[in-house]
Protein backbone atom coordinates (compact mmCIF):
# COMPACT_ATOMS: atom_id res chain seq x y z
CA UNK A 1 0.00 0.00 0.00
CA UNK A 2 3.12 2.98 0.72
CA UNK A 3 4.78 1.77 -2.36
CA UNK A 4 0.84 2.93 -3.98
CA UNK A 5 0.85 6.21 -1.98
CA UNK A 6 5.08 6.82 -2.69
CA UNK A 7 4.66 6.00 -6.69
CA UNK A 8 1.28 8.15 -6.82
CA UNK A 9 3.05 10.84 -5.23
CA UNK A 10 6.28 10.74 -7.17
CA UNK A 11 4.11 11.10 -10.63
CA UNK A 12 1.92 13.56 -9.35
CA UNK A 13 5.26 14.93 -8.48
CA UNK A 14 7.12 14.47 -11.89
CA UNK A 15 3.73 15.67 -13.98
CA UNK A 16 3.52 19.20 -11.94
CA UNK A 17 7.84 19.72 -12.74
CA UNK A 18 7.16 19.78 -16.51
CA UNK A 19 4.60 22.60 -16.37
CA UNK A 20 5.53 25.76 -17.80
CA UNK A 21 3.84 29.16 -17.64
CA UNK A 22 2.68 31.77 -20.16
CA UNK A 23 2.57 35.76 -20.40
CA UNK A 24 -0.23 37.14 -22.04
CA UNK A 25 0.31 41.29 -22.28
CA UNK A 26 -3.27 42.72 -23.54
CA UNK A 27 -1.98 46.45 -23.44
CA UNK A 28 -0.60 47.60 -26.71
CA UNK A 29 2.06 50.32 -27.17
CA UNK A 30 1.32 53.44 -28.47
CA UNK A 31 1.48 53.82 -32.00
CA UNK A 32 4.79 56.45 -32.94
CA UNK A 33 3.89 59.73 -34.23
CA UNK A 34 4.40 59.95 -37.80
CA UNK A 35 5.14 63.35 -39.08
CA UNK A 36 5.15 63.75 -43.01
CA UNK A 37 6.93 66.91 -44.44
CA UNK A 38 5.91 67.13 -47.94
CA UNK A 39 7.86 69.37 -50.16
CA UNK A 40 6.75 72.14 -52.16
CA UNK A 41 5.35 71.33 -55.52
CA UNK A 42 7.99 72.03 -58.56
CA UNK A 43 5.31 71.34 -61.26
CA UNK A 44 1.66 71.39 -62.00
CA UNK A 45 1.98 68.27 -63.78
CA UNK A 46 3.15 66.48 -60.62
CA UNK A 47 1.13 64.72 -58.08
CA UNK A 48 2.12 63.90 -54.72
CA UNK A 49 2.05 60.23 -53.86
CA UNK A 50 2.10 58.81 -50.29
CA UNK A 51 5.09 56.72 -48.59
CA UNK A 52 4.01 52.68 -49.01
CA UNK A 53 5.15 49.39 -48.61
CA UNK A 54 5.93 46.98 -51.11
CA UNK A 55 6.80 43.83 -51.60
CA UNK A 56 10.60 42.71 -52.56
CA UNK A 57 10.13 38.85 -54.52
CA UNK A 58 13.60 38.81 -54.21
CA UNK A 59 14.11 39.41 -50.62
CA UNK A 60 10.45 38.06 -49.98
CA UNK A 61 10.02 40.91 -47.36
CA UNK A 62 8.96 44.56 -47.81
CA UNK A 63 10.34 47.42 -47.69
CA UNK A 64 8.89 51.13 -47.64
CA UNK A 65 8.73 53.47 -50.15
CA UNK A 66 8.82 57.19 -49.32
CA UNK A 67 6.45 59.99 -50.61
CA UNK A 68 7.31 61.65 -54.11
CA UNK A 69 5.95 63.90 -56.35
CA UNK A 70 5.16 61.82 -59.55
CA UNK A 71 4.34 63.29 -62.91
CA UNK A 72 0.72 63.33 -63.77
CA UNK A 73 -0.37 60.51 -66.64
CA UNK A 74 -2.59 62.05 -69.06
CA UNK A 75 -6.11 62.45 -67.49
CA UNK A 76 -5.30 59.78 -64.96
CA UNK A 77 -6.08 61.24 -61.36
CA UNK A 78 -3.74 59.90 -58.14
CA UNK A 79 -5.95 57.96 -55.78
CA UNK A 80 -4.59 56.73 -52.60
CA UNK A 81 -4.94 53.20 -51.64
């Protein structure tokens, strides 16, 4: 009967040693504040297009693009995504 009680014990025991605990942090940082300086306009033909990310197939990753003034395409009007 104590060799019942010792081996009960000593897996009880063993089960509790391989527990392991977890964090969970619900508050999220603030987002940075994100200042954009655009420059003056050079042309009337330009249009100014908005910093974005894209995506690099050969570094499969992406990588930001910052704002420009672009030249305007015919009747085309710049819409931002």
């Amino acid at each position: 009967m104590k060799k019942i009680i010792i081996l009960s014990a000593l897996s009880l025991f063993l089960s509790l040693g391989n527990c392991s605990a977890q964090v969970i942090v619900k508050v999220r940082p603030q987002r940075p504040k994100t200042v954009i300086i655009k420059p003056t306009k050079t042309n009337r033909n330009k249009v100014w297009k908005a910093g974005d990310w894209k995506w690099s197939r050969r570094t499969n990753s992406y990588y930001y693009i910052k704002g420009h003034w672009a030249r305007r395409r015919g009747a085309n009007v710049w819409v931002e995504g």
